[in-house]
N, C-alpha and C. Protein backbone atom coordinates (compact mmCIF):
# COMPACT_ATOMS: atom_id res chain seq x y z
N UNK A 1 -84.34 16.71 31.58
CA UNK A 1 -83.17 16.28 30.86
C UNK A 1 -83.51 15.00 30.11
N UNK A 2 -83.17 14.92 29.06
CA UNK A 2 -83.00 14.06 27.92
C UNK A 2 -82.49 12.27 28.65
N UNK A 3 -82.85 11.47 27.83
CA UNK A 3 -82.11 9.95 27.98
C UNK A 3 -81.43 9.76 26.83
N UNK A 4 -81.09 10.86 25.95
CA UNK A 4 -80.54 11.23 24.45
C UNK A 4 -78.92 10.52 24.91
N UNK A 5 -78.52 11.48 25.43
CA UNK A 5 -77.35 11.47 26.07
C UNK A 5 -76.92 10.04 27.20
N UNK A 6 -76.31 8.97 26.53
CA UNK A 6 -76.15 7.63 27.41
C UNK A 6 -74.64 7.99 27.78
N UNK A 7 -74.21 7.62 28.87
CA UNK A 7 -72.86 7.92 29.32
C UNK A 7 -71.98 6.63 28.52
N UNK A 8 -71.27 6.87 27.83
CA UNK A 8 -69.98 6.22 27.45
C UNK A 8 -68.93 5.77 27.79
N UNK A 9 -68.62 4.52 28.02
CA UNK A 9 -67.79 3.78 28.55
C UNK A 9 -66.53 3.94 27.48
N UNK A 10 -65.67 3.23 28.29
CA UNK A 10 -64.46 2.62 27.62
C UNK A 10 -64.65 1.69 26.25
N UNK A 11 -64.02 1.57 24.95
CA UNK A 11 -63.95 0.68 23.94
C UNK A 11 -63.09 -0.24 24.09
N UNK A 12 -63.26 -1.08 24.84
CA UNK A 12 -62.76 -2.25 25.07
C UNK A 12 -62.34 -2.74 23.71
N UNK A 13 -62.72 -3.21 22.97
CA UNK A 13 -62.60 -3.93 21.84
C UNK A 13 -61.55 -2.88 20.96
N UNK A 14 -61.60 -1.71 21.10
CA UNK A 14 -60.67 -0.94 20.03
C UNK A 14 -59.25 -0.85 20.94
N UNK A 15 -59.32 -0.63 22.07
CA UNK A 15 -58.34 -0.71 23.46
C UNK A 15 -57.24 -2.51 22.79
N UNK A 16 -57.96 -3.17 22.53
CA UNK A 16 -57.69 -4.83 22.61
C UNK A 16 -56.80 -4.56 21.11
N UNK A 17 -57.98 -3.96 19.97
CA UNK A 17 -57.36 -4.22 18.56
C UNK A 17 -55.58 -2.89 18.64
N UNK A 18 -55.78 -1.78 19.53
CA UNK A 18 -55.01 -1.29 19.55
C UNK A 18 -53.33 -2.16 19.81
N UNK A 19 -53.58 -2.82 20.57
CA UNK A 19 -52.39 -2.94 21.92
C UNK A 19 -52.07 -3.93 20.83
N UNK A 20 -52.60 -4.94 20.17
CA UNK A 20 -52.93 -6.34 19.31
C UNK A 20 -51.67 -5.60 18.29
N UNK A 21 -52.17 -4.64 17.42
CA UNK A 21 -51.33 -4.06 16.59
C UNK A 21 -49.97 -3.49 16.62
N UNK A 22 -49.91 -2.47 18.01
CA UNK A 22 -48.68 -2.18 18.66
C UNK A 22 -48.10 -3.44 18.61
N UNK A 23 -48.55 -4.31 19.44
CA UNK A 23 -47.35 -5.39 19.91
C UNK A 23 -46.72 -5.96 18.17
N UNK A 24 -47.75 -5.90 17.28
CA UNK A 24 -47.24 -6.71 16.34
C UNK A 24 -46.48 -6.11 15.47
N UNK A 25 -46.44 -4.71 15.49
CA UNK A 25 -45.30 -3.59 14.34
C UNK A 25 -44.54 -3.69 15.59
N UNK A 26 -44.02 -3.45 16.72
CA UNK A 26 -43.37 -2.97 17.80
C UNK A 26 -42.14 -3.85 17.99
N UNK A 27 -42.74 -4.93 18.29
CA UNK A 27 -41.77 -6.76 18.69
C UNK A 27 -41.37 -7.38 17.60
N UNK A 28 -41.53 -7.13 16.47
CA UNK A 28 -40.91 -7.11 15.36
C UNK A 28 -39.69 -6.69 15.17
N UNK A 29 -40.04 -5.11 14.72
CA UNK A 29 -38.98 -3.82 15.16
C UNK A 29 -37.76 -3.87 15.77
N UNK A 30 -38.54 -4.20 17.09
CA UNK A 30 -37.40 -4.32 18.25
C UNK A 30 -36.12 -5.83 18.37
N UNK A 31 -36.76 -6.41 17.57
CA UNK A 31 -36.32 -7.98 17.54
C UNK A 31 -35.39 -7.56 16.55
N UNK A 32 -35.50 -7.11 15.36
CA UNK A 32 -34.84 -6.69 13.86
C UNK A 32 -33.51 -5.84 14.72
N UNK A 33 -33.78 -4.79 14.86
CA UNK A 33 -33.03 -3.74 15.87
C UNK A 33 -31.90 -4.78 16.96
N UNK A 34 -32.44 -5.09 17.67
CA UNK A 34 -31.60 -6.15 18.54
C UNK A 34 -30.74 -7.04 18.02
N UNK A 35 -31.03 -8.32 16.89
CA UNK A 35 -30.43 -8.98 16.26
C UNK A 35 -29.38 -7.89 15.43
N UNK A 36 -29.42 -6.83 14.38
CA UNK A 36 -28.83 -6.19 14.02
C UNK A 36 -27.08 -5.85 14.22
N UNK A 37 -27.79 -5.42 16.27
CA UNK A 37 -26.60 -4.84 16.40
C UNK A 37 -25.34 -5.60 17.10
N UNK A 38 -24.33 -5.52 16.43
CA UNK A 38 -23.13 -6.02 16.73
C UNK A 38 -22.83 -6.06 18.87
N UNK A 39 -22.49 -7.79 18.95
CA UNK A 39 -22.18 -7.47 19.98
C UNK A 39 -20.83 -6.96 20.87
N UNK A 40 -21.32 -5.87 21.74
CA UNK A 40 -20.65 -5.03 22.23
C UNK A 40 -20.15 -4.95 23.57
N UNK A 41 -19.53 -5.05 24.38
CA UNK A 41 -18.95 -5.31 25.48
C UNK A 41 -18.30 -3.90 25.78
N UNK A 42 -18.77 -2.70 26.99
CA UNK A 42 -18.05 -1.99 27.04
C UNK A 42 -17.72 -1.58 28.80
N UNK A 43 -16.94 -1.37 28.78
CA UNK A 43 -16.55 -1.40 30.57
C UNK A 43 -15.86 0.20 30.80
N UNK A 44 -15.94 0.85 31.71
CA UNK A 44 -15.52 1.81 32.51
C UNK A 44 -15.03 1.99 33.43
N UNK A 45 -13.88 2.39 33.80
CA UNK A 45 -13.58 3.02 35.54
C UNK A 45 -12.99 3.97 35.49
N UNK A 46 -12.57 4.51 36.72
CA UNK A 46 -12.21 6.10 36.64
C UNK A 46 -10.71 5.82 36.95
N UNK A 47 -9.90 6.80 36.07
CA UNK A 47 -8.21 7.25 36.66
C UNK A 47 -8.05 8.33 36.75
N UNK A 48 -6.46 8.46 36.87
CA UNK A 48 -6.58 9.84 37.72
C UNK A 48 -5.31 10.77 36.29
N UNK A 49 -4.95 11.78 36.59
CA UNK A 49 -4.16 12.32 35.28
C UNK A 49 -3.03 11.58 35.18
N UNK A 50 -2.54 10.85 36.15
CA UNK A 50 -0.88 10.29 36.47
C UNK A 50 -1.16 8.85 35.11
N UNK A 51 -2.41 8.42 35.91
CA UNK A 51 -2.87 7.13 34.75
C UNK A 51 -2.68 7.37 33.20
N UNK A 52 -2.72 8.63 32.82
CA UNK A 52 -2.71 9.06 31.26
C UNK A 52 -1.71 8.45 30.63
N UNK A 53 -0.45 9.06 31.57
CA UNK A 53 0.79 8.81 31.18
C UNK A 53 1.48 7.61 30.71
N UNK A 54 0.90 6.80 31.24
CA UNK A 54 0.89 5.37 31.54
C UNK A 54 0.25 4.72 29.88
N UNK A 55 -0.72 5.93 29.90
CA UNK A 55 -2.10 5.35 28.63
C UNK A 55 -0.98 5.48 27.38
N UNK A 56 -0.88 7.20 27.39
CA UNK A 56 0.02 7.54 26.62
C UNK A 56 1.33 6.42 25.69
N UNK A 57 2.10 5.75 26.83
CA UNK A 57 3.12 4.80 26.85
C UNK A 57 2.34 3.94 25.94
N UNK A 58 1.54 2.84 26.36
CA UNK A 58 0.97 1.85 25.90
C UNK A 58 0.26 2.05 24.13
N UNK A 59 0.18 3.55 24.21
CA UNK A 59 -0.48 4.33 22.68
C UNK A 59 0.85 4.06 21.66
N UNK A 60 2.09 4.27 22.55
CA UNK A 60 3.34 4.46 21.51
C UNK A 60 3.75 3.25 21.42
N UNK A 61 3.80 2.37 22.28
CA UNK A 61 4.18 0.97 22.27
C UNK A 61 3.94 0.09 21.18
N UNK A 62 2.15 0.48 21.08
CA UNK A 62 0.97 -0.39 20.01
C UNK A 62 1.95 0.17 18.78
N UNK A 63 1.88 1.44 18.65
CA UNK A 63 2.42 1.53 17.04
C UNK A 63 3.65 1.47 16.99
N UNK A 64 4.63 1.44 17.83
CA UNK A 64 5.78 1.09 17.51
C UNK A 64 6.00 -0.74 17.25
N UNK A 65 5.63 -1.34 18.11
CA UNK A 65 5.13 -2.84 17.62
C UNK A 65 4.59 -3.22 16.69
N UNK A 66 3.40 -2.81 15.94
CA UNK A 66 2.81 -3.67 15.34
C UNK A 66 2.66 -2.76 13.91
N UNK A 67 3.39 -1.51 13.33
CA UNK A 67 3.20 -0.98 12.77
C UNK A 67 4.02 -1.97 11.44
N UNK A 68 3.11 -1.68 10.62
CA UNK A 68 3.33 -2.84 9.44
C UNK A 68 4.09 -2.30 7.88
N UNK A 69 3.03 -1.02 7.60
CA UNK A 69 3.72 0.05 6.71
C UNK A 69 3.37 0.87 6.56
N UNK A 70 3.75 2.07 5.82
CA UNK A 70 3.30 3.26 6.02
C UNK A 70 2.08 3.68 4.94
N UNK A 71 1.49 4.60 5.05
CA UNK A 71 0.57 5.01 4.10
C UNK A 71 0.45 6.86 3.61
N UNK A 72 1.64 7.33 3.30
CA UNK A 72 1.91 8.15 3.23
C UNK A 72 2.88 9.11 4.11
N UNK A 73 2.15 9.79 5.12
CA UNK A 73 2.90 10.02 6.74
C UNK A 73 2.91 8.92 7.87
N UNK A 74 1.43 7.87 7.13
CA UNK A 74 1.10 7.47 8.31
C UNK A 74 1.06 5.91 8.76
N UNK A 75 1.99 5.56 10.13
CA UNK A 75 2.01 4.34 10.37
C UNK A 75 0.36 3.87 9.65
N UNK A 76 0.79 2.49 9.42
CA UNK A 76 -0.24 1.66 9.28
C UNK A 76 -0.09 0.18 10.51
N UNK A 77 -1.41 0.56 11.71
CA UNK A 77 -0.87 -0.09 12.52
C UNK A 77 -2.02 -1.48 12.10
N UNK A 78 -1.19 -2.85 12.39
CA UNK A 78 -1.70 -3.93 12.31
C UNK A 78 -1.89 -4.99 13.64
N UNK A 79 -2.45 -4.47 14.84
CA UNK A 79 -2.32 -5.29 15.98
C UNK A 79 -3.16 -6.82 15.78
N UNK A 80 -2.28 -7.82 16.32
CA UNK A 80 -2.67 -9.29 16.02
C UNK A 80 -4.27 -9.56 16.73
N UNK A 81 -4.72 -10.51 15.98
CA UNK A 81 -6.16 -10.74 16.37
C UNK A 81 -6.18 -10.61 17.63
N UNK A 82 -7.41 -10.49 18.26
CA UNK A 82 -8.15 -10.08 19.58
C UNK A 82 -6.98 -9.95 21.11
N UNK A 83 -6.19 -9.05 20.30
CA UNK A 83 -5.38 -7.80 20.68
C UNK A 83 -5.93 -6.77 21.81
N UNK A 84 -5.41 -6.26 22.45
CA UNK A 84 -5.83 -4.46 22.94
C UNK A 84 -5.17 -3.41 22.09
N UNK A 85 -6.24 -2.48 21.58
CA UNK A 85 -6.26 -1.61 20.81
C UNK A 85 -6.07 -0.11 21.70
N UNK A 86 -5.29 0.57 21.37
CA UNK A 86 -5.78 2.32 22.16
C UNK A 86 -5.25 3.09 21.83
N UNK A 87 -6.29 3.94 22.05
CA UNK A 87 -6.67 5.24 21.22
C UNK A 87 -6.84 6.32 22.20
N UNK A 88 -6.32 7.35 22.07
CA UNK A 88 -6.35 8.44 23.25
C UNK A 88 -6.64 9.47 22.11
N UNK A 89 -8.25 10.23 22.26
CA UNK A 89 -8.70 11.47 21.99
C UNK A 89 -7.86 12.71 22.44
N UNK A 90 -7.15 13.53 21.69
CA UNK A 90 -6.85 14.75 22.28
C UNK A 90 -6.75 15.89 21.26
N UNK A 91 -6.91 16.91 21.62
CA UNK A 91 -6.97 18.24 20.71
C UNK A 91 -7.29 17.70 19.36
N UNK A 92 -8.27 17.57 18.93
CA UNK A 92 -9.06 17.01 17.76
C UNK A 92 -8.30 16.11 16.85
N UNK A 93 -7.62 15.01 17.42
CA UNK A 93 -7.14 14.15 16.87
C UNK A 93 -7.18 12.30 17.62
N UNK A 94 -7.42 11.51 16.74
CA UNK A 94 -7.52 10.41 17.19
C UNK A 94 -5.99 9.38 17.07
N UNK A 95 -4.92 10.28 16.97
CA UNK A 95 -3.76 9.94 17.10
C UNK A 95 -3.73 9.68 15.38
N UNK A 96 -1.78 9.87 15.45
CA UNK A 96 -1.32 9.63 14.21
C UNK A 96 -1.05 8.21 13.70
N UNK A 97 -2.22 7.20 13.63
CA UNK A 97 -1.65 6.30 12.91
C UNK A 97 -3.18 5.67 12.40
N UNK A 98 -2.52 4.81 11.64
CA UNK A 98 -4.19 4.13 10.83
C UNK A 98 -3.96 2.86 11.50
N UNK A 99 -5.22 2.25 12.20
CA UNK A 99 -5.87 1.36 12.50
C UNK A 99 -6.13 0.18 11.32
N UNK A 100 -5.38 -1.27 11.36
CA UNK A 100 -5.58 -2.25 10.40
C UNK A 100 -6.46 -3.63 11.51
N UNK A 101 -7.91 -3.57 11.11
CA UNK A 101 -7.98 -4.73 11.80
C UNK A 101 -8.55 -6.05 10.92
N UNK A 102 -8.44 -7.22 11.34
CA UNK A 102 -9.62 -7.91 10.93
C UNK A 102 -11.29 -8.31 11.11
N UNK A 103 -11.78 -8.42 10.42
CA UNK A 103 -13.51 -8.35 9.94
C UNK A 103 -13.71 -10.12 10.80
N UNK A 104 -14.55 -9.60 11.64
CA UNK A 104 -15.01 -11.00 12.51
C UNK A 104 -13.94 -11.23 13.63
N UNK A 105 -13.27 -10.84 13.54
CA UNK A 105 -11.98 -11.14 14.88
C UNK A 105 -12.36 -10.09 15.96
N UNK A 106 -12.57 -10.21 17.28
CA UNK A 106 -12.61 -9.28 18.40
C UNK A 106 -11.55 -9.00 18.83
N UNK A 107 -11.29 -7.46 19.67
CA UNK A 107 -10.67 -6.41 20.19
C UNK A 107 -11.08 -6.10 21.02
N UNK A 108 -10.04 -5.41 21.51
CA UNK A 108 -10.51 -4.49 22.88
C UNK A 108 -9.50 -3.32 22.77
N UNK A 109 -11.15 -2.26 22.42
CA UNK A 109 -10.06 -0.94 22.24
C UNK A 109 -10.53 -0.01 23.52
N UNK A 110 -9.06 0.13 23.93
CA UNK A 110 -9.30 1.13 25.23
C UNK A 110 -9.09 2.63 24.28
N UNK A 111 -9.99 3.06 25.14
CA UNK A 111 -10.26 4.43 24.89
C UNK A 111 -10.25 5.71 26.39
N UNK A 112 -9.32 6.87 26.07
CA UNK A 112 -8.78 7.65 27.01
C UNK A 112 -9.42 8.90 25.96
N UNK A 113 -9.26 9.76 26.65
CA UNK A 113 -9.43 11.49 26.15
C UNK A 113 -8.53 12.58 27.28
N UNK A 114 -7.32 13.55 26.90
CA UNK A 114 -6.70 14.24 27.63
C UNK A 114 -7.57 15.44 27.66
N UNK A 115 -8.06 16.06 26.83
CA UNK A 115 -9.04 17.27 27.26
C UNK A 115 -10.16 17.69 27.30
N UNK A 116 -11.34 16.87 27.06
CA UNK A 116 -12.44 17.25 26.98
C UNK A 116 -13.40 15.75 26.61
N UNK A 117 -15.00 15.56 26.64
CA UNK A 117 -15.37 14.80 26.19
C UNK A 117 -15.38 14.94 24.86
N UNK A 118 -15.07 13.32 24.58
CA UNK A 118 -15.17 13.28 22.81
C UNK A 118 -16.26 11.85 22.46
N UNK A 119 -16.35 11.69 21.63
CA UNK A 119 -16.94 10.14 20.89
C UNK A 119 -16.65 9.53 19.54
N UNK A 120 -16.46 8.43 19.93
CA UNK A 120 -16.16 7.60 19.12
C UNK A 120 -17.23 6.98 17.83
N UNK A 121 -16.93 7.29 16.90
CA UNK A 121 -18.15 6.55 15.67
C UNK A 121 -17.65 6.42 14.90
N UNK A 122 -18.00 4.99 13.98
CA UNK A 122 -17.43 4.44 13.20
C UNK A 122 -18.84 3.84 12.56
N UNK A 123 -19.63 4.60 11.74
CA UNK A 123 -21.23 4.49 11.50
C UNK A 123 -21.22 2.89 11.10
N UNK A 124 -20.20 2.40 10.40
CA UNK A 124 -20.27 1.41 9.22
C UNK A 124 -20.32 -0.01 9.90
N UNK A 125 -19.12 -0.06 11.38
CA UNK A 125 -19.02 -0.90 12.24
C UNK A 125 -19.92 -0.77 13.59
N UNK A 126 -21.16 0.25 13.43
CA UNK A 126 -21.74 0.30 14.36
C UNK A 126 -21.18 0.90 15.65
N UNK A 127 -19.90 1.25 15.49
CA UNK A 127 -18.94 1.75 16.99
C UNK A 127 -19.51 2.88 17.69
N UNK A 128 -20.04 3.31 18.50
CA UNK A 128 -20.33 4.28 18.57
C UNK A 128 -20.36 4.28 20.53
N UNK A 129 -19.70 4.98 20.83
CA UNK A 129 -19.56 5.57 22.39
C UNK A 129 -18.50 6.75 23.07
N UNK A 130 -19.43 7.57 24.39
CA UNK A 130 -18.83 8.47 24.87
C UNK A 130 -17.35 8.40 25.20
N UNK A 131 -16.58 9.13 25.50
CA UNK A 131 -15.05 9.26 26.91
C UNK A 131 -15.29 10.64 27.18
N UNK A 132 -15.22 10.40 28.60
CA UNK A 132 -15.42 11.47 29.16
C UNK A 132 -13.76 11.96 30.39
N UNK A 133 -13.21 13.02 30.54
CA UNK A 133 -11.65 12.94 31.22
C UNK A 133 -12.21 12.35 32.17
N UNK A 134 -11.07 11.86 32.96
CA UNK A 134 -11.17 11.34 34.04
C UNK A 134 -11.30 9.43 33.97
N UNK A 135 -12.08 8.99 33.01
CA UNK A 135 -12.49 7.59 33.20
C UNK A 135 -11.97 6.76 31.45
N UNK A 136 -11.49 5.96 31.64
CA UNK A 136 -10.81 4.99 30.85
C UNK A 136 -12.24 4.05 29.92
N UNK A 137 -12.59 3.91 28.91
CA UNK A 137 -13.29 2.58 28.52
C UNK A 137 -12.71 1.62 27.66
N UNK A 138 -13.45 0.60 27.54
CA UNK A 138 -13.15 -0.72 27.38
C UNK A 138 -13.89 -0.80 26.27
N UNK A 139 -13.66 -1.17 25.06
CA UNK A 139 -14.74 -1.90 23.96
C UNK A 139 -14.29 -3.06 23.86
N UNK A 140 -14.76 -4.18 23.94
CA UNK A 140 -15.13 -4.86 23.08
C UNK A 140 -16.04 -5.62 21.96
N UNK A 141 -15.20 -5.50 20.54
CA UNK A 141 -15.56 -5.81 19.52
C UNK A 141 -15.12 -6.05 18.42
N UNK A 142 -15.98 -6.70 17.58
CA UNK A 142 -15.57 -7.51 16.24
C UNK A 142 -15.94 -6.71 15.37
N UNK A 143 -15.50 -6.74 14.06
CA UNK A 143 -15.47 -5.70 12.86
C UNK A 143 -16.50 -6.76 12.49
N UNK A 144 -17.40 -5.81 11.87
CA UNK A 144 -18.51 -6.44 11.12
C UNK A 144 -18.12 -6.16 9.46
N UNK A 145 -17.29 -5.74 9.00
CA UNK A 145 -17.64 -5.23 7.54
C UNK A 145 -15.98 -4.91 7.02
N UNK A 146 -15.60 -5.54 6.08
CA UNK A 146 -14.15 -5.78 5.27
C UNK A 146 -14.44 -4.20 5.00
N UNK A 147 -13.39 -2.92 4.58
CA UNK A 147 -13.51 -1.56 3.84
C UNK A 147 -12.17 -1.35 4.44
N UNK A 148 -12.61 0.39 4.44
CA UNK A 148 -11.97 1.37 4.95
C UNK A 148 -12.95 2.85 5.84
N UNK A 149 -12.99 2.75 6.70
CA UNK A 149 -14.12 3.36 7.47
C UNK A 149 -13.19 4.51 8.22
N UNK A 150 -13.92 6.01 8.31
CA UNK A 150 -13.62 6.91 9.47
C UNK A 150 -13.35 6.76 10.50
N UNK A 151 -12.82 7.25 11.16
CA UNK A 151 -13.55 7.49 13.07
C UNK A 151 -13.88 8.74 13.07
N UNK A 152 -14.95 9.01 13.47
CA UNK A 152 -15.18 10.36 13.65
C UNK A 152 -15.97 11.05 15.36
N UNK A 153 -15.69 12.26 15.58
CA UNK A 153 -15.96 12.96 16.88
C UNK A 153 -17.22 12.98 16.85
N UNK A 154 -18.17 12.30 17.78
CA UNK A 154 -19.77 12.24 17.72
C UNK A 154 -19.94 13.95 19.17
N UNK A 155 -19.06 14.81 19.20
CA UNK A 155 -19.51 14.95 20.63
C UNK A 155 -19.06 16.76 20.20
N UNK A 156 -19.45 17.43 19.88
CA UNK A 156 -18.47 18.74 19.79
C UNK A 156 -17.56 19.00 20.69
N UNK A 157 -16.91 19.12 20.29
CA UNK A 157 -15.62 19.35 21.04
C UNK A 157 -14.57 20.58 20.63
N UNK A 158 -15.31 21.83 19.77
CA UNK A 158 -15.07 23.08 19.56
C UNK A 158 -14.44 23.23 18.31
N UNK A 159 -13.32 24.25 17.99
CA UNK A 159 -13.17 24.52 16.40
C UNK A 159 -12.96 23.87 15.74
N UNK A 160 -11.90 22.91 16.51
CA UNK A 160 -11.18 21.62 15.32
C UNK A 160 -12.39 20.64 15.43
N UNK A 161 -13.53 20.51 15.82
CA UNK A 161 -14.25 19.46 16.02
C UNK A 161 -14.17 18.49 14.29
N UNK A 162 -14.23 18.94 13.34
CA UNK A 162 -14.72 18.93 12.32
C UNK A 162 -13.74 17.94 11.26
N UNK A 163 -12.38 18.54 11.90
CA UNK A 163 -11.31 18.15 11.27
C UNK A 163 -10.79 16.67 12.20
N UNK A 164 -11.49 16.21 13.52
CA UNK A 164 -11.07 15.14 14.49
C UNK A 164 -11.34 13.92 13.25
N UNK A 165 -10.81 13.44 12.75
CA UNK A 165 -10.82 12.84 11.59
C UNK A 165 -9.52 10.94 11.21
N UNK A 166 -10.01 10.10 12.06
CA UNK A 166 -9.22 9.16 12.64
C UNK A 166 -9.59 7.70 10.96
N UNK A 167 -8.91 6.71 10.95
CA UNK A 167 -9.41 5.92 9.84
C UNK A 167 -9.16 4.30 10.09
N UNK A 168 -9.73 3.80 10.02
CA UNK A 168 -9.51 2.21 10.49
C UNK A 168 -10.25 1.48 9.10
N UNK A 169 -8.74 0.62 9.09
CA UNK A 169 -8.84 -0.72 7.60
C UNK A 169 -9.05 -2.21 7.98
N UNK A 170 -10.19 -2.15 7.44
CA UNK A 170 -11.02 -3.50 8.52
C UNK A 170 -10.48 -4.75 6.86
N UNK A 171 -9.81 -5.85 7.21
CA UNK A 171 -9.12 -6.80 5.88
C UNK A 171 -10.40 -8.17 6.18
N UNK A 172 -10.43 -8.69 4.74
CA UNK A 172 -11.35 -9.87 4.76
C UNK A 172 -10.29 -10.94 5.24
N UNK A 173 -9.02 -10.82 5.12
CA UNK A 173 -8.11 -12.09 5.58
C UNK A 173 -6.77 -11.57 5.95
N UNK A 174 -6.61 -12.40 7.16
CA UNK A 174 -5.26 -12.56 7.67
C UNK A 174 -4.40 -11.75 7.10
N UNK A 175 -3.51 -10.84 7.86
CA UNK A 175 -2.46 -10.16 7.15
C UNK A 175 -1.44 -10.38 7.98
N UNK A 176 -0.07 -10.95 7.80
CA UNK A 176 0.89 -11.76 8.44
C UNK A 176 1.58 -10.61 8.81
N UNK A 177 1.96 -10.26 9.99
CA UNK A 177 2.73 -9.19 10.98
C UNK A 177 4.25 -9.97 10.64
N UNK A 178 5.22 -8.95 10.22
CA UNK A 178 6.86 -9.48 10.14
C UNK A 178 7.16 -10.13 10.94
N UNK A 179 8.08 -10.71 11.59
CA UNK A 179 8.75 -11.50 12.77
C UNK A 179 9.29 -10.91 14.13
N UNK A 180 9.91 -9.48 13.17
CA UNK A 180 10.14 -8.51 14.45
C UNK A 180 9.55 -7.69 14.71
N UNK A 181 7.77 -7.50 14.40
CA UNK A 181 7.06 -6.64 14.36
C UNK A 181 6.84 -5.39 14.12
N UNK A 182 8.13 -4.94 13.49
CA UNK A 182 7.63 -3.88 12.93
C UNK A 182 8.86 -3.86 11.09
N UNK A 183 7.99 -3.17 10.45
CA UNK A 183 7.97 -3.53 9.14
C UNK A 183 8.73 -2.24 8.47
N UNK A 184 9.34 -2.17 7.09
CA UNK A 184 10.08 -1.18 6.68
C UNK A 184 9.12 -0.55 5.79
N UNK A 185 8.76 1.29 5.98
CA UNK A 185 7.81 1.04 5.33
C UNK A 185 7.70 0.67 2.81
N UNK A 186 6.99 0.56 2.59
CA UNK A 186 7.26 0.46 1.22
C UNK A 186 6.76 1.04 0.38
């Protein structure tokens, strides 16, 4: 047999320039990515169906309070800065009213679902999370961006999936709620 053939070790040095490079496209990346995303606060616990009811109440309350004006059929709800917000998913709808918030002000939108898992996304504000029956969540967060943005069903949730079609009006400034909180519409 030959001394042609030398057994080959490890490349240390290409091993070194490898990892050298990773770290330096990688920790970049990840730093960009991190700073990016809006901070998010989201909490969970479980209720039971009786709790819905309860959710339900607090859903009609918000827009009967703070509803400001209409926008065709539809309340235009305006809850005061860093407010509780909620929204109950059911049969492919994110409830009948439009969402008015302000851009940089934090919320806390509770989120319920009566029949099935659904999700929450709002690509523009970064919103994006599960509800699953049974358990209640918690967001909190600040609107990153003055518009008019979707909500849309991240989760199939069967025929109507398509049409689950919710809308939130994020304002660059203060919009003064009437005195008796709720407004005639115009």
């Amino acid at each position: 047999m030959s001394d042609t053939h030398a057994k080959k070790g490890l490349n240390y040095k290409l091993l070194l320039v490898t990892i050298v490079f990773a770290v330096a496209i990688v920790v970049p990346v990840y730093l960009n990515m991190k700073s990016s995303q809006p901070d998010i606060i989201v909490t969970k616990e479980k209720i039971t169906r009786a709790d819905l009811v309860g959710f339900q109440a607090k859903v009609k309350q918000m827009v009967d309070s703070y509803t400001v004006r209409s926008d065709g059929d539809l309340p235009v709800v305006h809850p005061p800065a860093g407010s509780d917000i909620y929204l109950l998913a059911k049969n492919y709808d994110w409830g009948k009213y439009t969402l008015e918030l302000e851009k940089g002000v934090t919320y806390r939108l509770h989120l319920a679902t009566l029949d099935m898992k659904h999700a929450i996304v709002v690509r523009e504000l970064r919103l994006m999370n599960r509800i699953k029956v049974g358990e209640f969540k918690t967001i909190e967060f600040a609107p990153i961006k003055a518009g008019t943005f979707q909500i849309l069903c991240g989760e199939f949730c069967g025929s109507g999936h398509a049409g689950m079609v919710g809308s939130i009006i994020v304002t660059d400034n203060t919009v003064a709620a009437p005195a008796q909180g709720v407004a005639s519409p115009q």
